[in-house]
N, C-alpha and C. Protein backbone atom coordinates (compact mmCIF):
# COMPACT_ATOMS: atom_id res chain seq x y z
N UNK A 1 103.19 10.41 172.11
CA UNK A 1 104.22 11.33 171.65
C UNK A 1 103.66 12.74 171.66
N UNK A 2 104.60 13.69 172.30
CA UNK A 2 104.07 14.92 171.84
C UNK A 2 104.77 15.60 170.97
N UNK A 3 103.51 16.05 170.16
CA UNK A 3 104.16 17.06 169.04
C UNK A 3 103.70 18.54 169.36
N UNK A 4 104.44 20.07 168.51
CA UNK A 4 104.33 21.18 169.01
C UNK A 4 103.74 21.52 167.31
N UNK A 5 102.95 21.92 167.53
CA UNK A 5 102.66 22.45 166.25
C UNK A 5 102.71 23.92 166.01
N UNK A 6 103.52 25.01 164.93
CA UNK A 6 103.94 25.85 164.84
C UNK A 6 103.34 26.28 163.85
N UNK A 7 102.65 27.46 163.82
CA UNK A 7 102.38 28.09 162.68
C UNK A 7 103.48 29.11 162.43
N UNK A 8 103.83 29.39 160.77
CA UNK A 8 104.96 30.55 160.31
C UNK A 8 104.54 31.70 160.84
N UNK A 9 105.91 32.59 160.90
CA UNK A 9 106.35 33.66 161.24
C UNK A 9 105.23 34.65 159.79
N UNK A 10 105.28 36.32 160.34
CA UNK A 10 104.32 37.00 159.55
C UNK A 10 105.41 36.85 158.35
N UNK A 11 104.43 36.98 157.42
CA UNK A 11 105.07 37.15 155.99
C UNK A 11 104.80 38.27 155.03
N UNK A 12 105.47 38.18 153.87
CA UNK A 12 104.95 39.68 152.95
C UNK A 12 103.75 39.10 152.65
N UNK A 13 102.93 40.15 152.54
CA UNK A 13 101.48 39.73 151.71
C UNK A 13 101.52 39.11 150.03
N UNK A 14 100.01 38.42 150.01
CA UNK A 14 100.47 37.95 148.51
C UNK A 14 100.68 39.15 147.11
N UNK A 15 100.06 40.03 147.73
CA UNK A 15 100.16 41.08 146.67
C UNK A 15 101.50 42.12 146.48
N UNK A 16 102.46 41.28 147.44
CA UNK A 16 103.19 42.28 147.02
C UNK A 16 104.34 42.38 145.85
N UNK A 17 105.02 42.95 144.87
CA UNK A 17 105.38 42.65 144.00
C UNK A 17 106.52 41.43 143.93
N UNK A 18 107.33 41.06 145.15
CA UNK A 18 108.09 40.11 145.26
C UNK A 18 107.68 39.02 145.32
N UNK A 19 106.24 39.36 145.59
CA UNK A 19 105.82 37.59 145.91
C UNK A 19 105.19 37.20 144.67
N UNK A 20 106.40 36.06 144.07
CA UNK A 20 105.40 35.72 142.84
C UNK A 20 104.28 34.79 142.91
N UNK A 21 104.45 34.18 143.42
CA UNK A 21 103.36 32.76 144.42
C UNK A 21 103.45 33.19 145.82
N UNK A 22 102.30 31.88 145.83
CA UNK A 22 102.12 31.67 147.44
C UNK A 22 102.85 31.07 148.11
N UNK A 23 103.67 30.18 147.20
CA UNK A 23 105.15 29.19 148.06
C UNK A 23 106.16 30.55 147.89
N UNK A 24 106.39 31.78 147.36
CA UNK A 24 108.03 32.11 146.94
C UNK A 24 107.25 33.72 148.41
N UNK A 25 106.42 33.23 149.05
CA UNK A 25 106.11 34.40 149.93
C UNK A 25 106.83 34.16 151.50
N UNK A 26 107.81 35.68 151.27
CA UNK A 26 108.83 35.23 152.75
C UNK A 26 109.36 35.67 153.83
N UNK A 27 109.34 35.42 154.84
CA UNK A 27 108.96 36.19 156.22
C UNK A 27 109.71 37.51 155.84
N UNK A 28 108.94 38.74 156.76
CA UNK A 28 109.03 39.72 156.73
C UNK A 28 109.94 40.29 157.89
N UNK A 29 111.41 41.24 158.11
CA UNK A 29 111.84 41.26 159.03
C UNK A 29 111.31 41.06 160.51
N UNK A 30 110.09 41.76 160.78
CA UNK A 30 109.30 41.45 162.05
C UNK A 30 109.19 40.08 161.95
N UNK A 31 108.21 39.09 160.86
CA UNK A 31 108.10 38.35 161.16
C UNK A 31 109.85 37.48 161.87
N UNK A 32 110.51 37.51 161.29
CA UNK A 32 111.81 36.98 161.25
C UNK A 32 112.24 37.43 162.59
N UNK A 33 112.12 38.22 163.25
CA UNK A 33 112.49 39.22 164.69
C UNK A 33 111.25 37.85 165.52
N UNK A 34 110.55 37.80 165.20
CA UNK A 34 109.16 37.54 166.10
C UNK A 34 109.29 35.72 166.56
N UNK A 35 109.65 35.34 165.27
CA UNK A 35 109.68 33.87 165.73
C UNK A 35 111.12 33.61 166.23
N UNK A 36 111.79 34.59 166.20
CA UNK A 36 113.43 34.02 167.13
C UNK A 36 112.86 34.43 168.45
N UNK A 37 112.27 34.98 168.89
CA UNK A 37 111.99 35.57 169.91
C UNK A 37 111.17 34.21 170.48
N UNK A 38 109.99 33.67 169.83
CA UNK A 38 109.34 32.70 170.31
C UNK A 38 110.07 31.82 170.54
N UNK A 39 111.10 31.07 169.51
CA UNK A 39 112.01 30.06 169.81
C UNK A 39 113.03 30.43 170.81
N UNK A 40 113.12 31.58 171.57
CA UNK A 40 113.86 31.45 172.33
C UNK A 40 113.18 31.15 173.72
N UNK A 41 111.92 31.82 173.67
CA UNK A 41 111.15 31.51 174.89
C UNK A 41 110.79 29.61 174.71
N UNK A 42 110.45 29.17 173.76
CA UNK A 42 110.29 27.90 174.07
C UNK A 42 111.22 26.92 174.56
N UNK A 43 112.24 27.28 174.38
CA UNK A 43 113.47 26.82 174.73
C UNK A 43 114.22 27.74 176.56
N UNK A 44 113.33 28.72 177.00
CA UNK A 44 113.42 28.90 178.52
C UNK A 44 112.20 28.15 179.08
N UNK A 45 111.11 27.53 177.86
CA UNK A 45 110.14 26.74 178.57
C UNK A 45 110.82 25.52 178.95
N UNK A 46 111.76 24.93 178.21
CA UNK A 46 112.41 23.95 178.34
C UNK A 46 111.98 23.08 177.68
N UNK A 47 110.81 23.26 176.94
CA UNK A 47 110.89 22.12 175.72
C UNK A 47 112.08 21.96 174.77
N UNK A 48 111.50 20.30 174.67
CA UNK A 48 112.52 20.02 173.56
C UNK A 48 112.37 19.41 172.19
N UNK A 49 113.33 20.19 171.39
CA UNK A 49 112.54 19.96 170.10
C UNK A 49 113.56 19.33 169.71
N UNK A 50 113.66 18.23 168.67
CA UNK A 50 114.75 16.92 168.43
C UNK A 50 115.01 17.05 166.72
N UNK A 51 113.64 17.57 166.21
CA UNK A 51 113.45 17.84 164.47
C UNK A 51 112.44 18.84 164.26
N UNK A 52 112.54 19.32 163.26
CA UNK A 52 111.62 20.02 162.75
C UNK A 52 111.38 19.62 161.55
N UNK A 53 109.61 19.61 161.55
CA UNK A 53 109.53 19.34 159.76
C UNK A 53 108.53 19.98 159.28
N UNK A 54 108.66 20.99 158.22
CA UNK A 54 108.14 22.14 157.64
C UNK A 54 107.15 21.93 155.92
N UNK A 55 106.02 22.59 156.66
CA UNK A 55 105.39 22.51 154.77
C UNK A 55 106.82 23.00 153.69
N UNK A 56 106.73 22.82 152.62
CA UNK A 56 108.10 23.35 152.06
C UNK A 56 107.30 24.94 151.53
N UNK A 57 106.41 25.81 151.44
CA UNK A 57 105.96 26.94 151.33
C UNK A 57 107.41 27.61 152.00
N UNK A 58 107.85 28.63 151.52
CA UNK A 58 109.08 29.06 151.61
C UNK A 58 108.91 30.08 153.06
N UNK A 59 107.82 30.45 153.54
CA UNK A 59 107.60 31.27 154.72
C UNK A 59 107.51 29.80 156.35
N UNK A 60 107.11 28.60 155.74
CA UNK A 60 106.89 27.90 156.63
C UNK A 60 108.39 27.37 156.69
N UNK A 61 109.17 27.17 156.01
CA UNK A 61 110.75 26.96 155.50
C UNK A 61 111.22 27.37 156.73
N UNK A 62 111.31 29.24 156.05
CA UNK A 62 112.36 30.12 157.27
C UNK A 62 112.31 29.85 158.53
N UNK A 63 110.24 29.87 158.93
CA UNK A 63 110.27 29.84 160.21
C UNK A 63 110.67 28.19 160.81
N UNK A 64 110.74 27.23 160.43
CA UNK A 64 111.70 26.23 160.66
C UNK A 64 112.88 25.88 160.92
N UNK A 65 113.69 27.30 160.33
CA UNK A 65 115.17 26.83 159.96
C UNK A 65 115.43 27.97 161.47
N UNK A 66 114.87 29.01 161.80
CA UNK A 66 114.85 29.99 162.72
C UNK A 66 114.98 29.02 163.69
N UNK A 67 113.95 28.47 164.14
CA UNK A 67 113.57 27.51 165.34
C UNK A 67 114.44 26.50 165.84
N UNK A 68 115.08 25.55 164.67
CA UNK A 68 115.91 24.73 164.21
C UNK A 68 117.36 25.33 164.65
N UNK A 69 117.72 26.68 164.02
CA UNK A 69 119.18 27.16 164.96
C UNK A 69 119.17 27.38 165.87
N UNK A 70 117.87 27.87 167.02
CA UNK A 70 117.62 28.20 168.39
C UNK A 70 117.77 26.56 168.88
N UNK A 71 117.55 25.81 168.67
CA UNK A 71 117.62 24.50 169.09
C UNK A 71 118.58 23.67 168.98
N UNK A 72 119.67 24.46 168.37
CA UNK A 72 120.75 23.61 167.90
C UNK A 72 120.90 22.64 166.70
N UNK A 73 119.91 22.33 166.03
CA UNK A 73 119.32 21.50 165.27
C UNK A 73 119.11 21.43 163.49
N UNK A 74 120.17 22.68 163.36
CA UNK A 74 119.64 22.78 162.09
C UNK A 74 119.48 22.10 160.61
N UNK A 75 120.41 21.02 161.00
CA UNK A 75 120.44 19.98 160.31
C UNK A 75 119.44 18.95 160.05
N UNK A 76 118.03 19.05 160.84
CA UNK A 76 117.42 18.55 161.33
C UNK A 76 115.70 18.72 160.96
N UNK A 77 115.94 19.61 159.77
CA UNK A 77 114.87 20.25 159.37
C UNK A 77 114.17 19.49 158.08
N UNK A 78 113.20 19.16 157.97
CA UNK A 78 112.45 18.50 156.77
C UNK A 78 110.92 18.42 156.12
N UNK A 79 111.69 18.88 155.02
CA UNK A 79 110.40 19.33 154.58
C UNK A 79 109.19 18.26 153.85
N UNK A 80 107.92 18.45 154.43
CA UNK A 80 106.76 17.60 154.26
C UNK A 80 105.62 17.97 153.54
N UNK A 81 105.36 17.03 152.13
CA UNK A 81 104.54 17.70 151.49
C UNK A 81 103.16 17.79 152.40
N UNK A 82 102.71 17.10 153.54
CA UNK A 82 101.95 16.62 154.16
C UNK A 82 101.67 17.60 154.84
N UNK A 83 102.41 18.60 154.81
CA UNK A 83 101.80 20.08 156.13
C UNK A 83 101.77 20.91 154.39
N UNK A 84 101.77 20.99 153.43
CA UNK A 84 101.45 21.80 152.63
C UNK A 84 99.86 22.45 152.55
N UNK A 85 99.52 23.70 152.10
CA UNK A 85 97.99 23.97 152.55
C UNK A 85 97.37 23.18 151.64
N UNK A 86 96.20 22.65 151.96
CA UNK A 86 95.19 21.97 151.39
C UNK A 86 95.40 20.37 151.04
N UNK A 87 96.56 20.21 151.81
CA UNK A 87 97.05 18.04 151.71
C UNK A 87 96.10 17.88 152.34
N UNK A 88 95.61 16.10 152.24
CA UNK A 88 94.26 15.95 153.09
C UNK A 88 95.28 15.49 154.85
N UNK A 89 94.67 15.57 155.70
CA UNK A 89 94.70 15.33 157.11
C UNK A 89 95.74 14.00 157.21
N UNK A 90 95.07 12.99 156.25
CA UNK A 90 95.20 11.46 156.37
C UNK A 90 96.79 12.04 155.62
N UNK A 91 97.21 12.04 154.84
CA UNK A 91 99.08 12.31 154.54
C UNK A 91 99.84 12.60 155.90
N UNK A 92 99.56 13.52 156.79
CA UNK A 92 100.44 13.91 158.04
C UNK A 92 99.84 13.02 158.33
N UNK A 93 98.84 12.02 159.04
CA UNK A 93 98.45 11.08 159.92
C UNK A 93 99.71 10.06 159.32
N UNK A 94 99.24 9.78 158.26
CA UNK A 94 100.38 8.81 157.61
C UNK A 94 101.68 8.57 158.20
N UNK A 95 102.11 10.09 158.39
CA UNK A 95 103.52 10.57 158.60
C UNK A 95 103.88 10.46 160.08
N UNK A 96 103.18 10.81 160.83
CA UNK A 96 102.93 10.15 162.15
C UNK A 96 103.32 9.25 162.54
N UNK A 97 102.38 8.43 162.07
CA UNK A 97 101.99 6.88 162.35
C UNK A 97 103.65 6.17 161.81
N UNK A 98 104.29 7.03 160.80
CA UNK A 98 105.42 6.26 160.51
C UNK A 98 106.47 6.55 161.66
N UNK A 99 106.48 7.51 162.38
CA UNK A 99 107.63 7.88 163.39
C UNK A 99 106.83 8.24 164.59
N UNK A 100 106.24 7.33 164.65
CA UNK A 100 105.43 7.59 166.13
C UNK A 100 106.25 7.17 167.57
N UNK A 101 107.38 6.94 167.14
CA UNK A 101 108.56 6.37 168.32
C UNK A 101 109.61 7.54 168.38
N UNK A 102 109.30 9.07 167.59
CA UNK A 102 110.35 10.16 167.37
C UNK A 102 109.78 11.13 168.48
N UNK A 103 110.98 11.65 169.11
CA UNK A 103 110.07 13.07 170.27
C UNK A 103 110.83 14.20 170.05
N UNK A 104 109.99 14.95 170.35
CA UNK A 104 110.40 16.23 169.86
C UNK A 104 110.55 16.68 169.19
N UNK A 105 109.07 16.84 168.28
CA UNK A 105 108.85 16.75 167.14
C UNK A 105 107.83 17.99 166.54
N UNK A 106 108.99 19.12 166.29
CA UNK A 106 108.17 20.07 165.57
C UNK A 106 107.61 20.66 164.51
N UNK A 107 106.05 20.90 163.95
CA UNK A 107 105.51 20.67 162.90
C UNK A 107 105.40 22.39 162.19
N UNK A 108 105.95 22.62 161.43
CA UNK A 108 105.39 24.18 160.85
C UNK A 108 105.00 23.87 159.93
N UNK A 109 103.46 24.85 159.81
CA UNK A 109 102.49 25.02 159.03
C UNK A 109 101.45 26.23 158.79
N UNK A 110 100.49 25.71 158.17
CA UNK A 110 99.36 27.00 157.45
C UNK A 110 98.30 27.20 158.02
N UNK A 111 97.39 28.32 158.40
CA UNK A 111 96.51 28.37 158.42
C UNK A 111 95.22 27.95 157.33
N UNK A 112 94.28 27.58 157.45
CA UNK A 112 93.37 26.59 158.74
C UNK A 112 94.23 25.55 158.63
N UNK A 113 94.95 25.12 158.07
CA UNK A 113 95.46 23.58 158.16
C UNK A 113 95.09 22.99 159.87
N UNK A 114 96.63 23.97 160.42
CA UNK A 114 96.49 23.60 161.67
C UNK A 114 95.72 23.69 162.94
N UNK A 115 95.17 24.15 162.81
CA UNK A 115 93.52 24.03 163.62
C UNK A 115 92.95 23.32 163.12
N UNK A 116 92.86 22.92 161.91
CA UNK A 116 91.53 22.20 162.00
C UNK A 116 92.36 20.80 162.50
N UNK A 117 93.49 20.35 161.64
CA UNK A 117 94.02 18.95 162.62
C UNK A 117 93.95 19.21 163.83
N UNK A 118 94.13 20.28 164.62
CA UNK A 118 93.95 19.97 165.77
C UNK A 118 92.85 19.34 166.33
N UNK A 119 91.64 20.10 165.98
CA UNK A 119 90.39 19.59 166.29
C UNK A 119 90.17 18.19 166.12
N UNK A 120 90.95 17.64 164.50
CA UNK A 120 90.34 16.29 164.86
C UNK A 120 90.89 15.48 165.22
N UNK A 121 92.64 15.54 165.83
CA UNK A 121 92.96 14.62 166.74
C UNK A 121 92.26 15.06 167.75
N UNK A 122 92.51 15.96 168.42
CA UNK A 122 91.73 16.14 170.07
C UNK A 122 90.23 16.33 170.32
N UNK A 123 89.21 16.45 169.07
CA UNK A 123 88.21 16.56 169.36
C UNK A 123 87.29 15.48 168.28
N UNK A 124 87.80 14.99 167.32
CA UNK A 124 87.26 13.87 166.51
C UNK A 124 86.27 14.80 165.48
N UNK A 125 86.34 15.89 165.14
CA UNK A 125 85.55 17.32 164.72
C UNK A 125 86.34 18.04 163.97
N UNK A 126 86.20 18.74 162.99
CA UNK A 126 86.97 19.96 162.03
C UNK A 126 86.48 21.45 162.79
N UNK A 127 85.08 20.73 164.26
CA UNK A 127 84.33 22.14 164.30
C UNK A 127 84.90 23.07 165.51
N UNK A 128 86.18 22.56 166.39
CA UNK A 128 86.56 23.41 166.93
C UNK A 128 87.22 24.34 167.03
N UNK A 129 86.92 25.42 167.39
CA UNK A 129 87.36 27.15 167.15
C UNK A 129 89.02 26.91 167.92
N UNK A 130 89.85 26.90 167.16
CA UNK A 130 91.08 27.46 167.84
C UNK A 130 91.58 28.52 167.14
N UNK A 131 92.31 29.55 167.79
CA UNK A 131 92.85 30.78 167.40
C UNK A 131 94.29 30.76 167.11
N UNK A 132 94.67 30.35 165.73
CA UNK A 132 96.35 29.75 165.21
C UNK A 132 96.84 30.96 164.91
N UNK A 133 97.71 32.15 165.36
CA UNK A 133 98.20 33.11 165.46
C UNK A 133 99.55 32.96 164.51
N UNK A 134 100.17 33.81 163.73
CA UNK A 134 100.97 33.64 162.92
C UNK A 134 102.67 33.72 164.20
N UNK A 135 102.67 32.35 164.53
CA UNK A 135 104.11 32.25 165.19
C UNK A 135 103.44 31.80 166.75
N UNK A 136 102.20 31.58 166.69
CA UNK A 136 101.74 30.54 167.71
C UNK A 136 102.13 29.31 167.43
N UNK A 137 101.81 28.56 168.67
CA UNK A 137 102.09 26.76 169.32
C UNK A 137 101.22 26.44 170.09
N UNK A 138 100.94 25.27 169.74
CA UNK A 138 100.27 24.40 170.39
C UNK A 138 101.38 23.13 170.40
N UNK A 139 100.74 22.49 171.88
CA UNK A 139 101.43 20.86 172.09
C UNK A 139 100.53 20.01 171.68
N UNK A 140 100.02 18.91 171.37
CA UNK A 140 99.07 18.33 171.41
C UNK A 140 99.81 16.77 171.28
N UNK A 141 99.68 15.62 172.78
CA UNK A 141 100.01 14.43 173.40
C UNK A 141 99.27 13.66 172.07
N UNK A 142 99.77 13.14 171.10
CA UNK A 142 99.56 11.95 170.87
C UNK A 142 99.02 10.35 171.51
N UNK A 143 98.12 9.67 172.08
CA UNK A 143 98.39 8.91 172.74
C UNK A 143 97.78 7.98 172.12
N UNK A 144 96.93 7.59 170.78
CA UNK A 144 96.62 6.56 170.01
C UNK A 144 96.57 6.81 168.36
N UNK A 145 97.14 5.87 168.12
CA UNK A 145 97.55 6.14 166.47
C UNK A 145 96.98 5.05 164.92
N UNK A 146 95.45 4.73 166.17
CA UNK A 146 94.72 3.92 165.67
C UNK A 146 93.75 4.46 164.80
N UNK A 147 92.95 4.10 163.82
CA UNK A 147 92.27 4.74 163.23
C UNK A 147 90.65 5.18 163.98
N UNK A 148 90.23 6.04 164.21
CA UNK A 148 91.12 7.46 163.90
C UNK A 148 91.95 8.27 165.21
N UNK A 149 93.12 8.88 164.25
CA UNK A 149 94.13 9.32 165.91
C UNK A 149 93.44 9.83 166.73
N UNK A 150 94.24 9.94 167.79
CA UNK A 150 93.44 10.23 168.96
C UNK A 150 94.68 10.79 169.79
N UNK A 151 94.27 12.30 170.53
CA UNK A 151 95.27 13.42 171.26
C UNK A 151 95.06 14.12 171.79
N UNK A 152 95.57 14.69 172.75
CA UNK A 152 94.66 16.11 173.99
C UNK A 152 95.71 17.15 173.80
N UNK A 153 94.99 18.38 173.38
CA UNK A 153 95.34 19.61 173.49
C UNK A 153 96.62 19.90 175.13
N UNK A 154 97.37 19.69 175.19
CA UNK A 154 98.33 20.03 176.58
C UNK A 154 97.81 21.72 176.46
N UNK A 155 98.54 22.05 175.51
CA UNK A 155 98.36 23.63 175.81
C UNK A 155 98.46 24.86 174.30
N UNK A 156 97.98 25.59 174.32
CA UNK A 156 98.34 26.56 172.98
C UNK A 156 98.75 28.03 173.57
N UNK A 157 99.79 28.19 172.71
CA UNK A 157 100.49 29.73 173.69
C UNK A 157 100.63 30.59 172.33
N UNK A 158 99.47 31.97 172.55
CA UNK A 158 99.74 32.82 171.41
C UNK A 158 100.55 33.41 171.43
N UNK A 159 101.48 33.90 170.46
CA UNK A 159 102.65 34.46 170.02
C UNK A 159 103.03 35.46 170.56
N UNK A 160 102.10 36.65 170.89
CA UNK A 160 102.21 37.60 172.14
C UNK A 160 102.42 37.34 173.22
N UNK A 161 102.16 36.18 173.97
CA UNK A 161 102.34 35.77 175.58
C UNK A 161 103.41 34.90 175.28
N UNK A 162 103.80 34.11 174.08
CA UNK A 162 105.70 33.26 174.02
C UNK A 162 106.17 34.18 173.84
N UNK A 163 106.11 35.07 173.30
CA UNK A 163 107.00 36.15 173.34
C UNK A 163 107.48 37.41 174.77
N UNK A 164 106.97 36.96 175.34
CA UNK A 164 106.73 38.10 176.83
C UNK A 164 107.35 37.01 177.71
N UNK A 165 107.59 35.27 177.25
CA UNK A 165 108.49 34.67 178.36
C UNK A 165 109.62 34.77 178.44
């Protein structure tokens, strides 16, 4: 199965007076400009996205529900405590492993979260350097869901170059 993994759109910083937490922090017009823009290029890539399911952090939310109307889909959006920052790895594996027969299946989330899962489906390691850009994607092929998963990087497209398609 392939999944697209999405990191959120830019957000207000934590210090700023609206943000009372780190969940109530929420995309910032650019950011909000930036990831329609990506979801529209992913969708002239011709991927296809079938669901989306979002840490519930209220910035990983928006950029879900953004993606989700570019796709037609908005009904389709769900939120997972399992992409929240600091869940262990094994909760989304969990989550996986339960709909491993679902395609098109897009994940928004936090930094490091998502790099480091990347690394250890596709590299069996927390130690590989990927560069998760706020409103970057990566694909990454699922192809064993045995312990421990196992997946190859297809491709990662920073947010500046989805945005220029």
């Amino acid at each position: 199965m392939e999944i697209f993994l999405i990191r959120h759109g830019i957000a207000i910083p934590g210090e700023a007076p609206e943000a009372i937490d780190d969940a109530s922090r929420h995309l910032t017009p650019e950011g909000i400009r930036k990831v329609r823009r990506g979801a529209k290029a992913l969708r002239r890539l011709k991927i296809i996205i079938n669901e989306v399911w979002s840490s519930p952090l209220l910035r990983a939310r928006q950029t879900a529900d953004l993606i989700a109307a570019e796709f037609g889909i908005a009904s389709r959006v769900r939120e997972v405590d399992a992409l929240r920052p600091g869940s262990p790895f094994s909760a989304l594996i969990d989550e996986l492993r339960a709909h491993a027969d679902s395609s098109g299946l897009a994940l928004v989330g936090h930094e490091p979260f998502l790099s480091e899962f990347t690394s250890i489906v596709t590299a069996g390691t927390r130690s590989m350097a990927i560069d998760f850009r706020k409103g970057g994607v990566a694909c990454i092929d699922i192809s064993d869901y045995a312990d421990p998963i196992r997946g190859r990087l297809c491709w990662l497209i920073p947010p500046r170059l989805l945005r220029r398609i």
